[in-house]
PDB file of N, CA and C in Angstrom:
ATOM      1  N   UNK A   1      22.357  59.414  -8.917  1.00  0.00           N
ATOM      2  CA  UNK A   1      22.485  59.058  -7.521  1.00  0.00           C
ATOM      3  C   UNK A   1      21.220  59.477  -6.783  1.00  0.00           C
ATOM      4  N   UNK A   2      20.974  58.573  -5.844  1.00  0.00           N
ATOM      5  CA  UNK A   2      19.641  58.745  -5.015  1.00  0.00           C
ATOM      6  C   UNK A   2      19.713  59.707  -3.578  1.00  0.00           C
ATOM      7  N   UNK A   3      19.806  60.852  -3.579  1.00  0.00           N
ATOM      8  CA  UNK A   3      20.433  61.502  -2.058  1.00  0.00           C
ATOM      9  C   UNK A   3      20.006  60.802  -1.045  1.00  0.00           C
ATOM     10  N   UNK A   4      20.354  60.972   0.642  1.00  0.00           N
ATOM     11  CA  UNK A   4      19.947  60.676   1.317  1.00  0.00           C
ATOM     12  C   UNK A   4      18.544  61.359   1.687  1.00  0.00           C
ATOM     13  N   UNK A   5      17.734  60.668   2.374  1.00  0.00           N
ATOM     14  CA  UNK A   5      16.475  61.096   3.479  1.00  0.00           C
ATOM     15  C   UNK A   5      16.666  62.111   4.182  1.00  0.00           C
ATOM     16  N   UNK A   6      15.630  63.041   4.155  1.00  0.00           N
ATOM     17  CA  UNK A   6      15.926  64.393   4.803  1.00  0.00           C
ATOM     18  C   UNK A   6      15.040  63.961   5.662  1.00  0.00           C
ATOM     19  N   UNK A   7      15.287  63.745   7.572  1.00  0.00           N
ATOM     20  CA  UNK A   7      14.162  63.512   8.103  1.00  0.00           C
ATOM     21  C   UNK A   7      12.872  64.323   8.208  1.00  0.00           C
ATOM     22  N   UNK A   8      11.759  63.234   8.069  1.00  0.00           N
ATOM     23  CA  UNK A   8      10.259  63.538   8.186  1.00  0.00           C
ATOM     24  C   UNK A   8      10.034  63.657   6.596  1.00  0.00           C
ATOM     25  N   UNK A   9      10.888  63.793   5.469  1.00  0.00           N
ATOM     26  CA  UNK A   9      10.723  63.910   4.040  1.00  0.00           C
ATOM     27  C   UNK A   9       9.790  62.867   3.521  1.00  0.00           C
ATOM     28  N   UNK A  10       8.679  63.353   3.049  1.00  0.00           N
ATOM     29  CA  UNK A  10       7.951  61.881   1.939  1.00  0.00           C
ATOM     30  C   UNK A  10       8.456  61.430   0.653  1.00  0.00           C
ATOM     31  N   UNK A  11       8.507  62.542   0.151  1.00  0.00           N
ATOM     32  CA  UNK A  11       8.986  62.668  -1.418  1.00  0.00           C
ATOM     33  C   UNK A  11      10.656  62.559  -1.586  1.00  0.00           C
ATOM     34  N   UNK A  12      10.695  61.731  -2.448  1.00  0.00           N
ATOM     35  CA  UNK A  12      12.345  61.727  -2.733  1.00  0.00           C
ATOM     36  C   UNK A  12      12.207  61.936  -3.682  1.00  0.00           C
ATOM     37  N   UNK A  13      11.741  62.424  -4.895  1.00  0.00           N
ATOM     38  CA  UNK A  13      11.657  62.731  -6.410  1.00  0.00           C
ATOM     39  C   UNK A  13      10.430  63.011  -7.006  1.00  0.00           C
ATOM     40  N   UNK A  14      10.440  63.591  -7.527  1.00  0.00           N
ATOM     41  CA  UNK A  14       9.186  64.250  -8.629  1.00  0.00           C
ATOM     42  C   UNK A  14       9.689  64.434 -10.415  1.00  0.00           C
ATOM     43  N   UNK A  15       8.690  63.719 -11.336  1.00  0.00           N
ATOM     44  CA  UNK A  15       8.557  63.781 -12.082  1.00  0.00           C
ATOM     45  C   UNK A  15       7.149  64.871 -12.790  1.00  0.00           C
ATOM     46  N   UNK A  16       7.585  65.680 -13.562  1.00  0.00           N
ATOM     47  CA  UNK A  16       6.821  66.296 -14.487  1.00  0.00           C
ATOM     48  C   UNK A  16       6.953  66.300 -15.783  1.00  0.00           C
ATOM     49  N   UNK A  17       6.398  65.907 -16.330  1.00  0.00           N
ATOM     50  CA  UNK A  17       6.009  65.923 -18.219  1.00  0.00           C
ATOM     51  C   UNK A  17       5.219  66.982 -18.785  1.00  0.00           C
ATOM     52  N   UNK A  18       5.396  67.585 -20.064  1.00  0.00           N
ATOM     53  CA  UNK A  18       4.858  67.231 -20.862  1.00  0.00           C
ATOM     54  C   UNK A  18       4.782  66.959 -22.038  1.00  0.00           C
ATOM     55  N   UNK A  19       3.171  66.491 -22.803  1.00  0.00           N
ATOM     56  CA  UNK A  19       3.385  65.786 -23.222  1.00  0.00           C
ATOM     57  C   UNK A  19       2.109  65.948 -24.483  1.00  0.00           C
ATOM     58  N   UNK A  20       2.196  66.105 -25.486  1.00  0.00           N
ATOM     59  CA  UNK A  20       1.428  66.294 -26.720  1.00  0.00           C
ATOM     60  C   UNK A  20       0.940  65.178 -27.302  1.00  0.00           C
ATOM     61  N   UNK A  21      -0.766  65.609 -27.827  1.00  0.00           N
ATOM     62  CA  UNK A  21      -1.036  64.495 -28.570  1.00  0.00           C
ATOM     63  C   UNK A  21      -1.950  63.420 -27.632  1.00  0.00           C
ATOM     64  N   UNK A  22      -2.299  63.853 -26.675  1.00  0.00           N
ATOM     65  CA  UNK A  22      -2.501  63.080 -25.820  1.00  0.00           C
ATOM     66  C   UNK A  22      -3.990  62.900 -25.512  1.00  0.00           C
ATOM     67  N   UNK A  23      -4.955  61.400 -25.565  1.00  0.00           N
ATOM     68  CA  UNK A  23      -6.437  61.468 -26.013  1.00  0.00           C
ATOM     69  C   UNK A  23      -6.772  60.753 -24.531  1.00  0.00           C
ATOM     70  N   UNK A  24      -7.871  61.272 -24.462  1.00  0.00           N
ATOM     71  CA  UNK A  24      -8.737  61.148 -23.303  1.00  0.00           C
ATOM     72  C   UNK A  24      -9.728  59.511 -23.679  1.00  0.00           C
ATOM     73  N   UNK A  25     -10.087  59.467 -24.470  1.00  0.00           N
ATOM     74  CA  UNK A  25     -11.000  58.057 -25.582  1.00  0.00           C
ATOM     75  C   UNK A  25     -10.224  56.895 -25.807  1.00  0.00           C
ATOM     76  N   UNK A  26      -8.540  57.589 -25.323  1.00  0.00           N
ATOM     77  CA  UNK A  26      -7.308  56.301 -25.681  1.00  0.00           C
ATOM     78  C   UNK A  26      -7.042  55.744 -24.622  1.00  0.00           C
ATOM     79  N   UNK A  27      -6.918  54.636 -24.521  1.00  0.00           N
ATOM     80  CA  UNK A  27      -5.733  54.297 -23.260  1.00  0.00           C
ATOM     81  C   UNK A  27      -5.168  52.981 -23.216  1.00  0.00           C
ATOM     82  N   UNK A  28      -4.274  53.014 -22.562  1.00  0.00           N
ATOM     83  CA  UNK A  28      -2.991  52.126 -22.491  1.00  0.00           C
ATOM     84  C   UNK A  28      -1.491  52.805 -22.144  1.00  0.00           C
ATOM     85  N   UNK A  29      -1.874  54.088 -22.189  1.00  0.00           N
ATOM     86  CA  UNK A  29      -0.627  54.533 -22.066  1.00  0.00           C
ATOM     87  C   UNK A  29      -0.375  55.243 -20.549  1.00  0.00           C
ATOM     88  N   UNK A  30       1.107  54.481 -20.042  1.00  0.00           N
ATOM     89  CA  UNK A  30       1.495  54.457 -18.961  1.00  0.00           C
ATOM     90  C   UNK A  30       2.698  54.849 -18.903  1.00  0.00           C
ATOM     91  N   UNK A  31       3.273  55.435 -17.528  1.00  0.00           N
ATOM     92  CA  UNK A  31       4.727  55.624 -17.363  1.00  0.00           C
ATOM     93  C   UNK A  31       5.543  54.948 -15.938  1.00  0.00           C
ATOM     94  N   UNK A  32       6.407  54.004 -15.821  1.00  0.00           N
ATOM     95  CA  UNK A  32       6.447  53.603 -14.781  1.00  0.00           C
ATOM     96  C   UNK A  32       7.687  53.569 -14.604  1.00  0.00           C
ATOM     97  N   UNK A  33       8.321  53.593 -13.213  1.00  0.00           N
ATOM     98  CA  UNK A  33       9.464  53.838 -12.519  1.00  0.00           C
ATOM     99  C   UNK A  33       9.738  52.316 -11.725  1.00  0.00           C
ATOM    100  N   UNK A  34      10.771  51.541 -12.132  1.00  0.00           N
ATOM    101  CA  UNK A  34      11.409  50.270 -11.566  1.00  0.00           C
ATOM    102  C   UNK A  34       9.317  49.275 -11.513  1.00  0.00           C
ATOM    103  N   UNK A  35       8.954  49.514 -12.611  1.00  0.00           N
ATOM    104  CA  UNK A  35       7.968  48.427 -12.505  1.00  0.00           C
ATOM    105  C   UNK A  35       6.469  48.819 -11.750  1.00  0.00           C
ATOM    106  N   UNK A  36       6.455  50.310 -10.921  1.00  0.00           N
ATOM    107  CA  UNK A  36       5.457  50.486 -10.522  1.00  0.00           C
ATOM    108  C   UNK A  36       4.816  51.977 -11.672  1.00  0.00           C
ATOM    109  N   UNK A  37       3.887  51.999 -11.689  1.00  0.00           N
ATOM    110  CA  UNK A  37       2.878  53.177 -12.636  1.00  0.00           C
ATOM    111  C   UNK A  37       2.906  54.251 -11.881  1.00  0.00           C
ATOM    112  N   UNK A  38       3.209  55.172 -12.343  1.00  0.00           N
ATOM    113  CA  UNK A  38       2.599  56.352 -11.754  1.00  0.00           C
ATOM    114  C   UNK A  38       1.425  56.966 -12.022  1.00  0.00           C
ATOM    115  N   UNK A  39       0.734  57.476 -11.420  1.00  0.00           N
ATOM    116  CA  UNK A  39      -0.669  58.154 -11.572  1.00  0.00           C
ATOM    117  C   UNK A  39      -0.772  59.624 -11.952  1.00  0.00           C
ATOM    118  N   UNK A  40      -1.386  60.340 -12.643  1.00  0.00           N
ATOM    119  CA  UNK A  40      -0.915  62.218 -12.700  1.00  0.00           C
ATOM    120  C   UNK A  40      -2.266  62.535 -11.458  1.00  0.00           C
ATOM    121  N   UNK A  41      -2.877  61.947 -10.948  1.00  0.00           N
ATOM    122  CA  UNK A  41      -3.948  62.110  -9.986  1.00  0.00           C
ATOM    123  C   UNK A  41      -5.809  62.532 -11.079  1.00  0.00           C
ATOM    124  N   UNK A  42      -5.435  62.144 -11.486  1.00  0.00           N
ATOM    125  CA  UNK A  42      -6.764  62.523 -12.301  1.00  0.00           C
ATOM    126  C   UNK A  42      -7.588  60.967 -12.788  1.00  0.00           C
ATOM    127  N   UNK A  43      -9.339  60.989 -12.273  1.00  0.00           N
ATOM    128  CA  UNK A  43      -9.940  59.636 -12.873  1.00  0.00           C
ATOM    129  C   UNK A  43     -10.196  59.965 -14.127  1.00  0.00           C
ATOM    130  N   UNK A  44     -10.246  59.644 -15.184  1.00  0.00           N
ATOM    131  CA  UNK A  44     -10.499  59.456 -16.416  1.00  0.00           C
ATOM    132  C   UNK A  44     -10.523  58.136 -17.146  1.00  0.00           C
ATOM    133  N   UNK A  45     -11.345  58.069 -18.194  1.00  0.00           N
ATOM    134  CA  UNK A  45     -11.446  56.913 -18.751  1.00  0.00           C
ATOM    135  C   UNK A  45      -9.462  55.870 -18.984  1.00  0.00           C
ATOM    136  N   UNK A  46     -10.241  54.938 -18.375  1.00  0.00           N
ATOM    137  CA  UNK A  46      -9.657  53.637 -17.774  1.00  0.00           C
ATOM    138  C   UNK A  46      -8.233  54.682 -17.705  1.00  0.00           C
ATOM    139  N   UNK A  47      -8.209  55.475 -16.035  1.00  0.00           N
ATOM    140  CA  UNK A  47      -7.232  56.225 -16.087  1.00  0.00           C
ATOM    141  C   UNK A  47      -7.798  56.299 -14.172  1.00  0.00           C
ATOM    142  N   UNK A  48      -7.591  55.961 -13.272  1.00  0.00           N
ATOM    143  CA  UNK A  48      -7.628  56.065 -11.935  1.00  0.00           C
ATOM    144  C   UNK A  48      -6.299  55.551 -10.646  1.00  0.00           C
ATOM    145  N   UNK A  49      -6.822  55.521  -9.598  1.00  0.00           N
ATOM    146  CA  UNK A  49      -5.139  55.445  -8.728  1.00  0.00           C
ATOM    147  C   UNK A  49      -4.565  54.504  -8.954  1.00  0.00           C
ATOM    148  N   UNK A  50      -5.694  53.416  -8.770  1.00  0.00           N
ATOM    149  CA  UNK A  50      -5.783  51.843  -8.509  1.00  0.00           C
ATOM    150  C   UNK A  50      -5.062  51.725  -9.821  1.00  0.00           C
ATOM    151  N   UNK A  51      -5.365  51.726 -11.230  1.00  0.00           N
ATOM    152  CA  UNK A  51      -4.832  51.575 -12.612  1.00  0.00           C
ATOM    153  C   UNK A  51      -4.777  52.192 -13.285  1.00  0.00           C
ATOM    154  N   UNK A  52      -3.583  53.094 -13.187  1.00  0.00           N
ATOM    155  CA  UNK A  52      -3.365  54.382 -14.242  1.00  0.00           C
ATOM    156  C   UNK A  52      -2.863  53.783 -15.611  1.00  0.00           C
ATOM    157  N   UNK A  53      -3.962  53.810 -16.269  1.00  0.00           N
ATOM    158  CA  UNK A  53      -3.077  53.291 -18.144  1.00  0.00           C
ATOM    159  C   UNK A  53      -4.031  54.055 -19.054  1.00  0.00           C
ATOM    160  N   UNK A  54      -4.190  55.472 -18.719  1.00  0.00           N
ATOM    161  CA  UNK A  54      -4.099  56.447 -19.740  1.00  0.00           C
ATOM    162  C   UNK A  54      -3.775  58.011 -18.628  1.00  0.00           C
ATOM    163  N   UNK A  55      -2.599  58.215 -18.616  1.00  0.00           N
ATOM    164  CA  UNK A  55      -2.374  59.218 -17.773  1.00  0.00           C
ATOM    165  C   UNK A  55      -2.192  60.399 -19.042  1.00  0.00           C
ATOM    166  N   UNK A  56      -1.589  59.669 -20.138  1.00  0.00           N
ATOM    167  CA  UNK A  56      -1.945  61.244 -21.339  1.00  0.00           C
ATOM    168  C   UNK A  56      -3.244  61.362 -21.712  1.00  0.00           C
ATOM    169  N   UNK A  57      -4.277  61.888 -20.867  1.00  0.00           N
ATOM    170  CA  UNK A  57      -5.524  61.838 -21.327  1.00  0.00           C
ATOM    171  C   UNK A  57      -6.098  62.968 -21.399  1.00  0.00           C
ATOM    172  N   UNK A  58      -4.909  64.149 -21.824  1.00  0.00           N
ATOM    173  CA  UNK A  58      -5.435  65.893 -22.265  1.00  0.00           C
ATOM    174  C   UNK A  58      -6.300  66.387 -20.939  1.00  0.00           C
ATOM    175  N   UNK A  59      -5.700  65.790 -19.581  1.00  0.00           N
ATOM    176  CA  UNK A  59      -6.372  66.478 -18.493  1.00  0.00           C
ATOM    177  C   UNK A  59      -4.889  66.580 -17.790  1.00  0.00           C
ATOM    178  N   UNK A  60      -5.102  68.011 -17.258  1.00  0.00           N
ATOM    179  CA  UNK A  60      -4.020  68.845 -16.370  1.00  0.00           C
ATOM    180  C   UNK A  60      -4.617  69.076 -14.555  1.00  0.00           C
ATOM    181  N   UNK A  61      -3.629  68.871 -13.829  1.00  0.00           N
ATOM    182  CA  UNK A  61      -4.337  69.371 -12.624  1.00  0.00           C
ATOM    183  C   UNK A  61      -3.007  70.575 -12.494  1.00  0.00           C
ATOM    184  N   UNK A  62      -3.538  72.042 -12.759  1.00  0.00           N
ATOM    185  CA  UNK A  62      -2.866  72.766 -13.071  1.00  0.00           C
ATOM    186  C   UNK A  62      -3.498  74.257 -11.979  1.00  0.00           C
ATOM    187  N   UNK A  63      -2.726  75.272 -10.895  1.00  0.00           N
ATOM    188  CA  UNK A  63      -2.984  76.264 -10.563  1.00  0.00           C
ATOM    189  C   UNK A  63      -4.338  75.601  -9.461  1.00  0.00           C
ATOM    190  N   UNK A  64      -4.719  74.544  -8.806  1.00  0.00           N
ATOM    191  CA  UNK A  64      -5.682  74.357  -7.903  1.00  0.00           C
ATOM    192  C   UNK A  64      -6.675  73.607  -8.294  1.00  0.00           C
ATOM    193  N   UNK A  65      -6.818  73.330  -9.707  1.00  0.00           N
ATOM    194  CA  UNK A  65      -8.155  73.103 -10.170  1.00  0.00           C
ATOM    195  C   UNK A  65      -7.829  72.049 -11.825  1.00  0.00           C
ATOM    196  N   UNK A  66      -8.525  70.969 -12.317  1.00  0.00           N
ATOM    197  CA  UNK A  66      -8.528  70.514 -13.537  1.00  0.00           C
ATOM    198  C   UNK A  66      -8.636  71.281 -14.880  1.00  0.00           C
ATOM    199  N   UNK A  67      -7.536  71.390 -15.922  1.00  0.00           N
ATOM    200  CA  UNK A  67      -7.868  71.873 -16.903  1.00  0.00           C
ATOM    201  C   UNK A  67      -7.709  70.923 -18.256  1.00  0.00           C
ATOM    202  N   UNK A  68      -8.240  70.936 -19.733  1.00  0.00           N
ATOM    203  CA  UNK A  68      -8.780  70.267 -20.294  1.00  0.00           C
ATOM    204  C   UNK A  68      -8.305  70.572 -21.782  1.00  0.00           C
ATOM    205  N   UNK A  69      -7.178  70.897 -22.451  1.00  0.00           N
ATOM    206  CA  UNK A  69      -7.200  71.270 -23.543  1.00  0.00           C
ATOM    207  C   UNK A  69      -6.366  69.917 -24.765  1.00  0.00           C
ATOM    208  N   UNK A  70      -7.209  70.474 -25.850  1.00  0.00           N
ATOM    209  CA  UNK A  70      -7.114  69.044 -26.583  1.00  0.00           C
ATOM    210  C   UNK A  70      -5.913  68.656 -26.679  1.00  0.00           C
ATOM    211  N   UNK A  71      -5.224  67.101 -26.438  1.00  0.00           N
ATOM    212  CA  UNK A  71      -4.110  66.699 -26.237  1.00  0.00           C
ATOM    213  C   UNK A  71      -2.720  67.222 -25.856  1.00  0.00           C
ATOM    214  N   UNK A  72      -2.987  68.194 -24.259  1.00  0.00           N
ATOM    215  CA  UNK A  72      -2.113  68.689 -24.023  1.00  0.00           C
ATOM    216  C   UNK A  72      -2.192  68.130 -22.213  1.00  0.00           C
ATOM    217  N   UNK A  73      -1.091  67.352 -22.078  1.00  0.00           N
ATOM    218  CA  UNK A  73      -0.763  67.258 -20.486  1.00  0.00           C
ATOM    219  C   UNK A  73       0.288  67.883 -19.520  1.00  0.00           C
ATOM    220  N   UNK A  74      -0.295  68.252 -18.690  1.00  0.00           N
ATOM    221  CA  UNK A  74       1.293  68.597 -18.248  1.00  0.00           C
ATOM    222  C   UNK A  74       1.079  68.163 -16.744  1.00  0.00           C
ATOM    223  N   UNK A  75       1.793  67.101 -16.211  1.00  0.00           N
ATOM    224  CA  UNK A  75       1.811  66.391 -15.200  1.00  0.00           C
ATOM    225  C   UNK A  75       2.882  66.319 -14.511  1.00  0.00           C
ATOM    226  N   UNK A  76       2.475  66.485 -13.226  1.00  0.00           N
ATOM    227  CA  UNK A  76       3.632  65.689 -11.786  1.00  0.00           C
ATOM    228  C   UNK A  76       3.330  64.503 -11.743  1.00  0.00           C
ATOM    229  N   UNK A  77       3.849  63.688 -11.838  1.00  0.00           N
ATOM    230  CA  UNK A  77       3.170  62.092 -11.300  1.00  0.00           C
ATOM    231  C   UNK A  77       3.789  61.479 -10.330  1.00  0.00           C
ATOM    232  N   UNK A  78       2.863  60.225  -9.939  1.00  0.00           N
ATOM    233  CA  UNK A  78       3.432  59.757  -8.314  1.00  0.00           C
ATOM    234  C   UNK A  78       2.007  58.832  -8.575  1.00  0.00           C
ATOM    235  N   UNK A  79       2.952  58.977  -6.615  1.00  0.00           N
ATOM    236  CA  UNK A  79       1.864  57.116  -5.984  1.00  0.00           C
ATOM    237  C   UNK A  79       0.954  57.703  -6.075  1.00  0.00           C
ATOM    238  N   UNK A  80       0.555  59.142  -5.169  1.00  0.00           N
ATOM    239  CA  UNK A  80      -1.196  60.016  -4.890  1.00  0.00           C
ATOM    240  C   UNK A  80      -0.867  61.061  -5.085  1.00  0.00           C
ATOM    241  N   UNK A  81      -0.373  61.748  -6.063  1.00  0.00           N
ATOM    242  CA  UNK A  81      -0.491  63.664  -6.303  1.00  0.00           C
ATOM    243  C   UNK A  81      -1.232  64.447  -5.468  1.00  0.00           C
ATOM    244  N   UNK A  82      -2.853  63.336  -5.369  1.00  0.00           N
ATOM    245  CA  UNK A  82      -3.662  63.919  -4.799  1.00  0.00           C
ATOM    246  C   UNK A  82      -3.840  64.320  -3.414  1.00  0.00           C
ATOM    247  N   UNK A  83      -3.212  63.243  -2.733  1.00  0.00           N
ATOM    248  CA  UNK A  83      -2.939  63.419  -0.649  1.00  0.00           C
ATOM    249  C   UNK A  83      -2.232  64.307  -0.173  1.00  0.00           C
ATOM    250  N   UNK A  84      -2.814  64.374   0.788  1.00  0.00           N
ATOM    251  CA  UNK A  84      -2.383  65.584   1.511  1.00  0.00           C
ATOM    252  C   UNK A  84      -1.522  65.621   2.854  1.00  0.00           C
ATOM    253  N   UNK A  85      -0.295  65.437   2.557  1.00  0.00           N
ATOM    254  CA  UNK A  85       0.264  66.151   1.446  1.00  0.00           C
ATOM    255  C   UNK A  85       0.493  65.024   0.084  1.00  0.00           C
ATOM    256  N   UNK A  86       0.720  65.543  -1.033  1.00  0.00           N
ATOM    257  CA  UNK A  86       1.162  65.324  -2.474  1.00  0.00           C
ATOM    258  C   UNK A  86       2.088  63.785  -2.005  1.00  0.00           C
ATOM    259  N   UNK A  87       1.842  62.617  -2.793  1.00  0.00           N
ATOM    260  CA  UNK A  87       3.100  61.512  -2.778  1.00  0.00           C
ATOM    261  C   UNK A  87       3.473  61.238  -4.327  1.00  0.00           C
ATOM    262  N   UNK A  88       4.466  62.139  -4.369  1.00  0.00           N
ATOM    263  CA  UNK A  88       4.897  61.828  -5.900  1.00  0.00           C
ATOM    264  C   UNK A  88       5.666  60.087  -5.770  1.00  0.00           C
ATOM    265  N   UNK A  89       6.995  60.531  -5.870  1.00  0.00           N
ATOM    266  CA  UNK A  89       7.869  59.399  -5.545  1.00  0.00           C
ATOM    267  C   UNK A  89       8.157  59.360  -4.431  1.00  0.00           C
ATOM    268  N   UNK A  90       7.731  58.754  -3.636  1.00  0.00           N
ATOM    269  CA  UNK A  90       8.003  58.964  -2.277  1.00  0.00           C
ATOM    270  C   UNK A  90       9.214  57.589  -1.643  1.00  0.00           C
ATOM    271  N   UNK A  91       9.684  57.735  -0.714  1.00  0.00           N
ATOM    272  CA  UNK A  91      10.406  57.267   0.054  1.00  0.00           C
ATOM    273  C   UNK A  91      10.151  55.980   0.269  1.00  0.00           C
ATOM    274  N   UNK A  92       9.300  55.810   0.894  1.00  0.00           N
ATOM    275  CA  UNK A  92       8.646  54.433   1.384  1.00  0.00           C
ATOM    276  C   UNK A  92       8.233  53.825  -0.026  1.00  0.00           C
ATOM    277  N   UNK A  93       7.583  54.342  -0.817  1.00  0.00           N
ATOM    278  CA  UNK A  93       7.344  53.344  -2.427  1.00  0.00           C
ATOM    279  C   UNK A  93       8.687  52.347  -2.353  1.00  0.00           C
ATOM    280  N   UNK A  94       9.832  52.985  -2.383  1.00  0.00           N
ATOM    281  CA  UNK A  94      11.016  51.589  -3.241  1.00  0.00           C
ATOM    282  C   UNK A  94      11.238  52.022  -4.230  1.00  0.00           C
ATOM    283  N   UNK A  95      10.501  52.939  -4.797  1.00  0.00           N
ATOM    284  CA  UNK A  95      10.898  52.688  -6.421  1.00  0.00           C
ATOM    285  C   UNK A  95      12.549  53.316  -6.847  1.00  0.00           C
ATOM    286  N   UNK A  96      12.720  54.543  -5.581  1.00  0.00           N
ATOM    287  CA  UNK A  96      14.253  54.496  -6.169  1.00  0.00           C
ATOM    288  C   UNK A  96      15.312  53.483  -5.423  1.00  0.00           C
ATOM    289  N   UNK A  97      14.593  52.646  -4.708  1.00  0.00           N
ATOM    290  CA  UNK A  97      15.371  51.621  -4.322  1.00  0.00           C
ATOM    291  C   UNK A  97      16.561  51.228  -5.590  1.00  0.00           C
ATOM    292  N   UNK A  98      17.705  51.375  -5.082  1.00  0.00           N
ATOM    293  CA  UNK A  98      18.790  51.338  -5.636  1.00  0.00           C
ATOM    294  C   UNK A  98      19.730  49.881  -5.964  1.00  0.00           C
ATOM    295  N   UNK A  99      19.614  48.434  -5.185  1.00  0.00           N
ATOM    296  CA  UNK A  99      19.442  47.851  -5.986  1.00  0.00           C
ATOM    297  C   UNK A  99      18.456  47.275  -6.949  1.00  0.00           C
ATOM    298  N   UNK A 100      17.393  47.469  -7.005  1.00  0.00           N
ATOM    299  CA  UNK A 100      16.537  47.328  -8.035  1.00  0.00           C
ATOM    300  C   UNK A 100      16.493  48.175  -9.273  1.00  0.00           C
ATOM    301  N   UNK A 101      17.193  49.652  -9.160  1.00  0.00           N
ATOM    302  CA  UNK A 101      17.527  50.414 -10.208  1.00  0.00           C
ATOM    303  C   UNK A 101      18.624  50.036 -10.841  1.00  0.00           C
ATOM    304  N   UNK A 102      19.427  49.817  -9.823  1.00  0.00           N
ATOM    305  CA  UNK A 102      21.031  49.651 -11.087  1.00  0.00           C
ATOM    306  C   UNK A 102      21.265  48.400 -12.033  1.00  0.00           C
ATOM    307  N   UNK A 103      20.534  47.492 -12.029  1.00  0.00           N
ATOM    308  CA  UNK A 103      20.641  46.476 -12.610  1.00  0.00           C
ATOM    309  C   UNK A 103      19.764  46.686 -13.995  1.00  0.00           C
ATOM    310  N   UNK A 104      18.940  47.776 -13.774  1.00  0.00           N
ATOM    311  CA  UNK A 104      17.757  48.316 -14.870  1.00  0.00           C
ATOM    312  C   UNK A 104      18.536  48.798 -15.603  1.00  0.00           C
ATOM    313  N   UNK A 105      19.071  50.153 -14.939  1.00  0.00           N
ATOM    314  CA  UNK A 105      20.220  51.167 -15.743  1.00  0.00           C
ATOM    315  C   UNK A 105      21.094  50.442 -16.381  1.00  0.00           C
ATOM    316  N   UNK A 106      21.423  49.514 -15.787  1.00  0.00           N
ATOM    317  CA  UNK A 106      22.984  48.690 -16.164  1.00  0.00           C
ATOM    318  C   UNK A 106      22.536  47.771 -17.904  1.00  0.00           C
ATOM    319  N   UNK A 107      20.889  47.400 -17.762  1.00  0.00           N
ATOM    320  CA  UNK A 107      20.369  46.237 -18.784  1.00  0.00           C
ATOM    321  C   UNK A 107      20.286  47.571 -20.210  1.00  0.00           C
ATOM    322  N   UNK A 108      19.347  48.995 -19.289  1.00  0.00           N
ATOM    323  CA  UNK A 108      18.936  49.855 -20.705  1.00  0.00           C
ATOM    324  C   UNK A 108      20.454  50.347 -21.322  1.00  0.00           C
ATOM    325  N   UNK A 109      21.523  50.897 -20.319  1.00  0.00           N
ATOM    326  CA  UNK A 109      22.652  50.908 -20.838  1.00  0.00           C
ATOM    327  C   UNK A 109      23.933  50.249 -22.347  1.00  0.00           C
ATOM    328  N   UNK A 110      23.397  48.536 -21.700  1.00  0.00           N
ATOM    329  CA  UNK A 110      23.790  47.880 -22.373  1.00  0.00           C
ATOM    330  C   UNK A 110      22.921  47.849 -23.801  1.00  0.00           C
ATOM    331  N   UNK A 111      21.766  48.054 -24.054  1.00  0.00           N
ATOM    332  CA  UNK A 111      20.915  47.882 -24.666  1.00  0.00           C
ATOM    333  C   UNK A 111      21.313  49.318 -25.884  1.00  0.00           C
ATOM    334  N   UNK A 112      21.349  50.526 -24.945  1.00  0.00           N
ATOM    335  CA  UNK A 112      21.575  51.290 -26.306  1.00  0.00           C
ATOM    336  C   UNK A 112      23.072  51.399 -27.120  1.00  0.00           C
ATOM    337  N   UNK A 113      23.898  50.709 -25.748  1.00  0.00           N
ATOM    338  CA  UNK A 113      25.520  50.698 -26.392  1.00  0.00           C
ATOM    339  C   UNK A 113      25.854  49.407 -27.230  1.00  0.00           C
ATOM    340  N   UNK A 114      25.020  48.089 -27.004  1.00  0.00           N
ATOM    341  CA  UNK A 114      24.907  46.823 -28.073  1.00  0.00           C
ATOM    342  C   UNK A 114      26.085  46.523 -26.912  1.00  0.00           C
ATOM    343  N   UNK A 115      26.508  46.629 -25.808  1.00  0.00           N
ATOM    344  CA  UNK A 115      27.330  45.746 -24.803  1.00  0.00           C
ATOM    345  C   UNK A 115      26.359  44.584 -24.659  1.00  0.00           C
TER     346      UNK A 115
END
């Protein structure tokens, strides 16, 4: 269930991962919520706001500052991590827009039960 709006609230949800194995030289790999990408806020090869499709790219924005260890991520993601303040999943995106979710839930549902 999607709670209600706490007024003046941006964020209605936050996602954090992590996530092993993860190459900076690779990309294609994305995570997206009802069809939109999320970003972990970091540019990296073919990895920026505009087109995040390598967000496992063994870069952390961790304690204030970027850290770098071989295939290890650990991410909040969203529309801009980076703005100030932070827009993970925010409100205004849609993405937990709720009829556009339940018909998702309802398809992956069916999908792992063979309904």
């Amino acid at each position: 269930m999607v709670p209600q709006q706490i007024q003046g609230e941006v964020n209605s949800a936050k996602l954090t991962c992590f996530v092993t194995e993860g190459d900076n030289q690779l990309s294609g790999d994305y995570i997206s919520m009802n069809g939109t990408k999320l970003w972990d806020g970091t540019n990296t090869t073919s990895n920026s706001k505009s087109s995040p499709n390598n967000v496992w790219n063994a870069t952390s924005y961790l304690s204030g500052g970027y850290s770098m260890y071989d295939g290890v991520d650990i991410d909040t993601l969203g529309i801009d991590p980076m703005a100030n303040p932070p827009q993970y999943i925010t409100w205004a995106s849609g993405i937990l827009d709720l009829e556009t979710l339940l018909p998702a839930s309802t398809y992956i549902l069916n999908k792992i039960t063979g309904s």
